[in-house]
Protein backbone atom coordinates (compact mmCIF):
# COMPACT_ATOMS: atom_id res chain seq x y z
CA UNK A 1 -74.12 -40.71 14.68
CA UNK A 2 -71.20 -41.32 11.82
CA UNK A 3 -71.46 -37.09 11.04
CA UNK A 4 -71.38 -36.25 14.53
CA UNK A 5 -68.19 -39.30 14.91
CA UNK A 6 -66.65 -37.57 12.31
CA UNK A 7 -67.24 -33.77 14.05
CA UNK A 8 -66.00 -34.96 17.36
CA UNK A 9 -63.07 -36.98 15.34
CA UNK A 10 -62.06 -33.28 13.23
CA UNK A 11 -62.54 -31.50 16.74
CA UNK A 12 -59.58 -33.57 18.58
CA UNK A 13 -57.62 -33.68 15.08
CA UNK A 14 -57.85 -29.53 15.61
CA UNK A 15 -57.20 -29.48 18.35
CA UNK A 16 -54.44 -31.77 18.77
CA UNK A 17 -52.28 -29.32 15.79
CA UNK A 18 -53.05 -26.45 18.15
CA UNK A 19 -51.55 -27.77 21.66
CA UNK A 20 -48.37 -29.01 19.33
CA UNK A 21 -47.74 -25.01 17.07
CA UNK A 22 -47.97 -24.19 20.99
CA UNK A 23 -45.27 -27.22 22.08
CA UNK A 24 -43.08 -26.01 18.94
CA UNK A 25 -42.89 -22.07 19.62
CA UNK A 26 -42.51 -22.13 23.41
CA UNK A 27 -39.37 -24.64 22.40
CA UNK A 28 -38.64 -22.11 20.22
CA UNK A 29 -38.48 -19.78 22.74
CA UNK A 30 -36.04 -21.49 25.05
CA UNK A 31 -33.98 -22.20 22.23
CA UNK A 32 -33.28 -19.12 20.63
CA UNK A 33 -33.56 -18.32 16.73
CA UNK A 34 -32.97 -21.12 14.54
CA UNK A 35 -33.57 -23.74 17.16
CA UNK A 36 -36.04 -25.04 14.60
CA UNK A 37 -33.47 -27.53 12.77
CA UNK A 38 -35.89 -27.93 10.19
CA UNK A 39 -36.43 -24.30 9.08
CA UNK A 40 -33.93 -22.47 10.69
CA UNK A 41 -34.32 -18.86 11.34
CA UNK A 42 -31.26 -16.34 10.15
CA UNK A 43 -29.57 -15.62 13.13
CA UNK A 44 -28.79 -11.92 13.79
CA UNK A 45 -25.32 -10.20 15.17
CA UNK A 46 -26.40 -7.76 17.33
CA UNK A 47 -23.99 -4.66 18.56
CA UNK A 48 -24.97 -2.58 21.13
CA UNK A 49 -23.50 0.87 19.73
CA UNK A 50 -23.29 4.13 22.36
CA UNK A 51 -22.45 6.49 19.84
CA UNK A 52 -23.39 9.22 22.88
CA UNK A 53 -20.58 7.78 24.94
CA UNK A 54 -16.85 7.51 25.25
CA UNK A 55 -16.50 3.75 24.71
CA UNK A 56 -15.49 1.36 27.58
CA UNK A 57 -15.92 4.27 30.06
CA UNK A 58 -18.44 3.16 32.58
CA UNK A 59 -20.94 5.80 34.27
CA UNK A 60 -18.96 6.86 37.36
CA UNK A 61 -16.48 8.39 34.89
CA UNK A 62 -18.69 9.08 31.83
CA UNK A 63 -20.52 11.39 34.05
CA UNK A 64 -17.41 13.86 35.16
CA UNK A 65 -16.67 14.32 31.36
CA UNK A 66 -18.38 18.11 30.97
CA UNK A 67 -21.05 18.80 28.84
CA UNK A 68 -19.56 21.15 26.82
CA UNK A 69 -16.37 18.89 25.96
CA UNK A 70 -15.74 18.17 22.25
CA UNK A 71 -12.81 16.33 22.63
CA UNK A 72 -11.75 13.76 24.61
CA UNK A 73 -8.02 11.80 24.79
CA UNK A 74 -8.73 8.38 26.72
CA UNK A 75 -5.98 6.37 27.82
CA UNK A 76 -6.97 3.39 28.29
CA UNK A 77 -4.44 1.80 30.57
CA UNK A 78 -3.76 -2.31 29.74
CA UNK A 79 -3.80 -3.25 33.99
CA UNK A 80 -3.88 -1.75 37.31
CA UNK A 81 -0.19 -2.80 37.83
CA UNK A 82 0.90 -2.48 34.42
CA UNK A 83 3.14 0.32 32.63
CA UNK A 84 1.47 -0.21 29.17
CA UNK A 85 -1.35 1.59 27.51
CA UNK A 86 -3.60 3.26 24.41
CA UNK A 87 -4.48 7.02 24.27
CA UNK A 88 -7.23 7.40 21.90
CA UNK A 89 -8.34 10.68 20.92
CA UNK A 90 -12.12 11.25 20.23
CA UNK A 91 -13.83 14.13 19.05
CA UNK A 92 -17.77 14.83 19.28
CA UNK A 93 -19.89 16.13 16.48
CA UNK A 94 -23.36 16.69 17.25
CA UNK A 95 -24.04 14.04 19.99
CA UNK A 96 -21.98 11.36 18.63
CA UNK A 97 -18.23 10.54 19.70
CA UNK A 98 -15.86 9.76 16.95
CA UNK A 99 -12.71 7.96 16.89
CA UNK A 100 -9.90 10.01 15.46
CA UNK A 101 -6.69 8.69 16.07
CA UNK A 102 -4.92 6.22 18.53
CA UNK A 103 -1.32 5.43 19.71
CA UNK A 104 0.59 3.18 21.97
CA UNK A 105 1.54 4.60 25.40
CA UNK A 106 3.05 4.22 28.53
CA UNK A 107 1.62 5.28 32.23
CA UNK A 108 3.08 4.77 35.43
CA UNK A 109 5.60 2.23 35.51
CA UNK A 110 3.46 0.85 38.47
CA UNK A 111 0.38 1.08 37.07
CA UNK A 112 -2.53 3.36 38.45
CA UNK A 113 -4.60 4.21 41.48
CA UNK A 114 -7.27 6.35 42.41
CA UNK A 115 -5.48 7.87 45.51
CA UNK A 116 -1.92 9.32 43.44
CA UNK A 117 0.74 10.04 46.21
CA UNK A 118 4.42 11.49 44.95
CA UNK A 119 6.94 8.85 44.29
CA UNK A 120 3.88 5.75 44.26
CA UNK A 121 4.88 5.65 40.12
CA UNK A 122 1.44 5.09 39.36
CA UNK A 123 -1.25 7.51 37.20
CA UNK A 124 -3.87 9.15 38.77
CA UNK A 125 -7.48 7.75 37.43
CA UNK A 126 -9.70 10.29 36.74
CA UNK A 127 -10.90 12.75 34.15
CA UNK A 128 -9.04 16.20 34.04
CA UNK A 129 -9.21 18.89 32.11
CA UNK A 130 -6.06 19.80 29.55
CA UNK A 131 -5.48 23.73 29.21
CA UNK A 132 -1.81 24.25 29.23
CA UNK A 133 0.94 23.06 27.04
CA UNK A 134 4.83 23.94 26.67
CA UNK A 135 8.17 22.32 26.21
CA UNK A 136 11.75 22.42 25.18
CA UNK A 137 11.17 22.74 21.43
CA UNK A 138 9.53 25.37 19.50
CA UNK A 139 6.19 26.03 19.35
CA UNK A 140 4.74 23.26 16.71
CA UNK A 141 1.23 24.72 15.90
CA UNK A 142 -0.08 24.39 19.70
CA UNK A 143 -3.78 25.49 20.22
CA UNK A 144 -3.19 25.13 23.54
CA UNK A 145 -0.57 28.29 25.48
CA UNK A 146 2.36 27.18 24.90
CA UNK A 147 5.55 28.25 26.84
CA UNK A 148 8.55 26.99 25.35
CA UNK A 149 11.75 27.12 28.20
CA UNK A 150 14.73 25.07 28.50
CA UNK A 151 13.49 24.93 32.19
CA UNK A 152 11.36 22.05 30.66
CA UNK A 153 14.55 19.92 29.87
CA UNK A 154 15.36 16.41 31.95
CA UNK A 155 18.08 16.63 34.15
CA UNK A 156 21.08 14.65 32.48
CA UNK A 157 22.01 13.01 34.92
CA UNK A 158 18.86 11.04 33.82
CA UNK A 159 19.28 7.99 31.18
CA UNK A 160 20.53 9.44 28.11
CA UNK A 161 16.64 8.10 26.43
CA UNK A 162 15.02 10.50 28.95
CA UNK A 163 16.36 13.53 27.44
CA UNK A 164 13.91 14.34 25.32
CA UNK A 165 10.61 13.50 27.50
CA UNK A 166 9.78 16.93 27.73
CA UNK A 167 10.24 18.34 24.57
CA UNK A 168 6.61 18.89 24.08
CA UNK A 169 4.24 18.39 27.10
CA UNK A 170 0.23 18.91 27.98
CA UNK A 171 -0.37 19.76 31.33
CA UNK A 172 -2.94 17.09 32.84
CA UNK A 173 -4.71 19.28 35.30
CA UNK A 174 -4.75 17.37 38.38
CA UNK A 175 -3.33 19.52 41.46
CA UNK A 176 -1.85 22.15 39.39
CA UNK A 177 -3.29 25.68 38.86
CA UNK A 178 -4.70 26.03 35.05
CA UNK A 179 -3.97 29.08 33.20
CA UNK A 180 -0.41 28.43 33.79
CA UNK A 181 2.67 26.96 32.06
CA UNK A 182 2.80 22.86 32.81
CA UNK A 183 6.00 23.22 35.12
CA UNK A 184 4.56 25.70 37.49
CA UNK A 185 5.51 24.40 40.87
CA UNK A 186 1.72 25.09 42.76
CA UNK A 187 0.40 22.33 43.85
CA UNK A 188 -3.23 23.33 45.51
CA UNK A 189 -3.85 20.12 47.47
CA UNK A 190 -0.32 19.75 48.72
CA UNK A 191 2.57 18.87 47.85
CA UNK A 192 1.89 15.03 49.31
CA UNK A 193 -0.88 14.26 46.29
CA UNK A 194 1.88 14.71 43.84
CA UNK A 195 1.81 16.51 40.59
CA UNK A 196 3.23 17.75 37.46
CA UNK A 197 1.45 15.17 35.15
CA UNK A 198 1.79 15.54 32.13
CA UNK A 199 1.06 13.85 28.36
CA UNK A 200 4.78 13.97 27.28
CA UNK A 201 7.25 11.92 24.68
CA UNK A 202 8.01 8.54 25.59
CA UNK A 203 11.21 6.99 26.04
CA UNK A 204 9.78 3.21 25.14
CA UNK A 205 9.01 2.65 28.90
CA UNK A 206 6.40 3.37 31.82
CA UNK A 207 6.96 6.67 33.67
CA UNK A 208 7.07 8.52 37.14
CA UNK A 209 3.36 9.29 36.46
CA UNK A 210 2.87 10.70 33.71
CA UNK A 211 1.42 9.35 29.78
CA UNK A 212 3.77 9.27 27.33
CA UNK A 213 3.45 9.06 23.23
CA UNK A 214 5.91 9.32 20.15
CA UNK A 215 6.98 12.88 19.15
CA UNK A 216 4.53 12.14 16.53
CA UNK A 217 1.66 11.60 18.64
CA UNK A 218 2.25 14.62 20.63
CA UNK A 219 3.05 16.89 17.67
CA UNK A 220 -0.82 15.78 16.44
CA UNK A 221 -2.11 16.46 19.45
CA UNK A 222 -0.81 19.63 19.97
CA UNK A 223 -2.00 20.84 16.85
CA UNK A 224 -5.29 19.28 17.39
CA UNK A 225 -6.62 19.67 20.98
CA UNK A 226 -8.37 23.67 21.19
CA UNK A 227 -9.36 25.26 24.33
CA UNK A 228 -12.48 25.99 22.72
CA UNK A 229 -13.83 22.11 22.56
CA UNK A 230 -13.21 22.19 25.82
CA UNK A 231 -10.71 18.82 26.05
CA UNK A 232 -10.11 16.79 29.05
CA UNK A 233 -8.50 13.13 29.62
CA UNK A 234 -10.52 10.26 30.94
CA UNK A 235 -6.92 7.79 32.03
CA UNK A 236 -7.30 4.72 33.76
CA UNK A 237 -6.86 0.77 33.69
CA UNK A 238 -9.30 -0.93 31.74
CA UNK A 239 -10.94 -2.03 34.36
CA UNK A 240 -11.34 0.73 36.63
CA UNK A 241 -12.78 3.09 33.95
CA UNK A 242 -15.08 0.63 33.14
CA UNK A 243 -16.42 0.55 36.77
CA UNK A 244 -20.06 2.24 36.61
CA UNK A 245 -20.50 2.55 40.38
């Protein structure tokens, strides 16, 4: 009788230590690592990293950025009502998107919308190819066709810090005909839906419609972007081009 006491006794003992390791890790569980004050587990940062992907760019626009593009400038605008943004340019080796260079900006001095209209002062959102280039100046080192013209300049009876908006542009190929110089008047979905955006100098303030960056900025990028990596712009407020509807 005392051995088989004794069993039963070790049995419930064993038993007992089971049912509470059990207790302990399913607290664990709702916890998260280190909930166990008295040994607590190193707690891990974790990133999610989409090396494949233009970053903050949700599907709906990832998706429209062609296959064969190797570059990418994203302008990544700071509201939907707000003049103020970052154009970042990224170039892809392999399958991986790297961050080359960024700059402040300015869009639309009303922001952006995915319906442009002339005269609204916002930025179309969308991603469009960039295949023409041109301006007032000489010729910097453009990959892109250039076609320099005084045509290009601002009218001056414009403010006297406007002058020099378009003394390097990049056509932003949204109604225009590509293959032609930026300030070709054609407009293939009417004249109504606006056009004649370009990436252009900035005069410290938002624009008509157009993205604008320091002569800087624009002298890089027009010795940068090539027609053979294929480069577009993905522009838009935060927001929007994060949408993945």
């Amino acid at each position: 009788m005392r051995n088989g006491g004794a069993w039963r006794a070790m049995a419930v003992t064993a038993a007992l230590g089971s049912l509470l390791t059990s207790l302990t890790a399913c607290d664990g569980a709702r916890g998260g690592a280190g909930s166990d004050v008295g040994n607590p587990a190193p707690r891990r940062s974790v990133t999610t990293v989409h090396p494949t992907r233009i970053p903050d760019v949700g599907d709906r626009w990832q998706r429209r950025i062609p296959a064969d593009s190797r570059q990418v400038v994203a302008v990544y605008g700071d509201g939907k009502d707000s003049p103020d943004s970052t154009v970042v340019l990224y170039t892809r080796h392999g399958s991986t998107w790297d961050r080359v260079r960024s700059w402040p900006a300015h869009n639309g001095k009303r922001g952006w919308t995915t319906d442009h209209h002339e005269g609204d002062n916002r930025s179309p959102v969308g991603v469009f190819t960039l295949s023409d280039a041109g301006g007032v100046r000489t010729d910097p080192g453009s990959k892109l066709p250039y076609t320099r013209s005084a045509a290009f300049a601002a009218p001056r009876w414009w403010a006297k810090s406007y002058w020099h908006d378009f003394d390097y542009v990049i056509a932003i190929d949204y109604n225009r005909v590509e293959g032609t110089p930026p300030n070709d008047p054609t407009r293939p979905l009417g004249d109504a839906k606006g056009g004649g955006i370009w990436l252009h100098m900035d005069h410290g303030s938002g624009t008509s419609a157009c993205v604008s960056v320091s002569e800087s900025a624009m002298g890089y990028l027009l010795r940068t972007l090539d027609p053979d990596r294929h480069p577009v712009v993905v522009m838009g407020d935060r927001a929007e081009l994060k949408d993945s509807r």
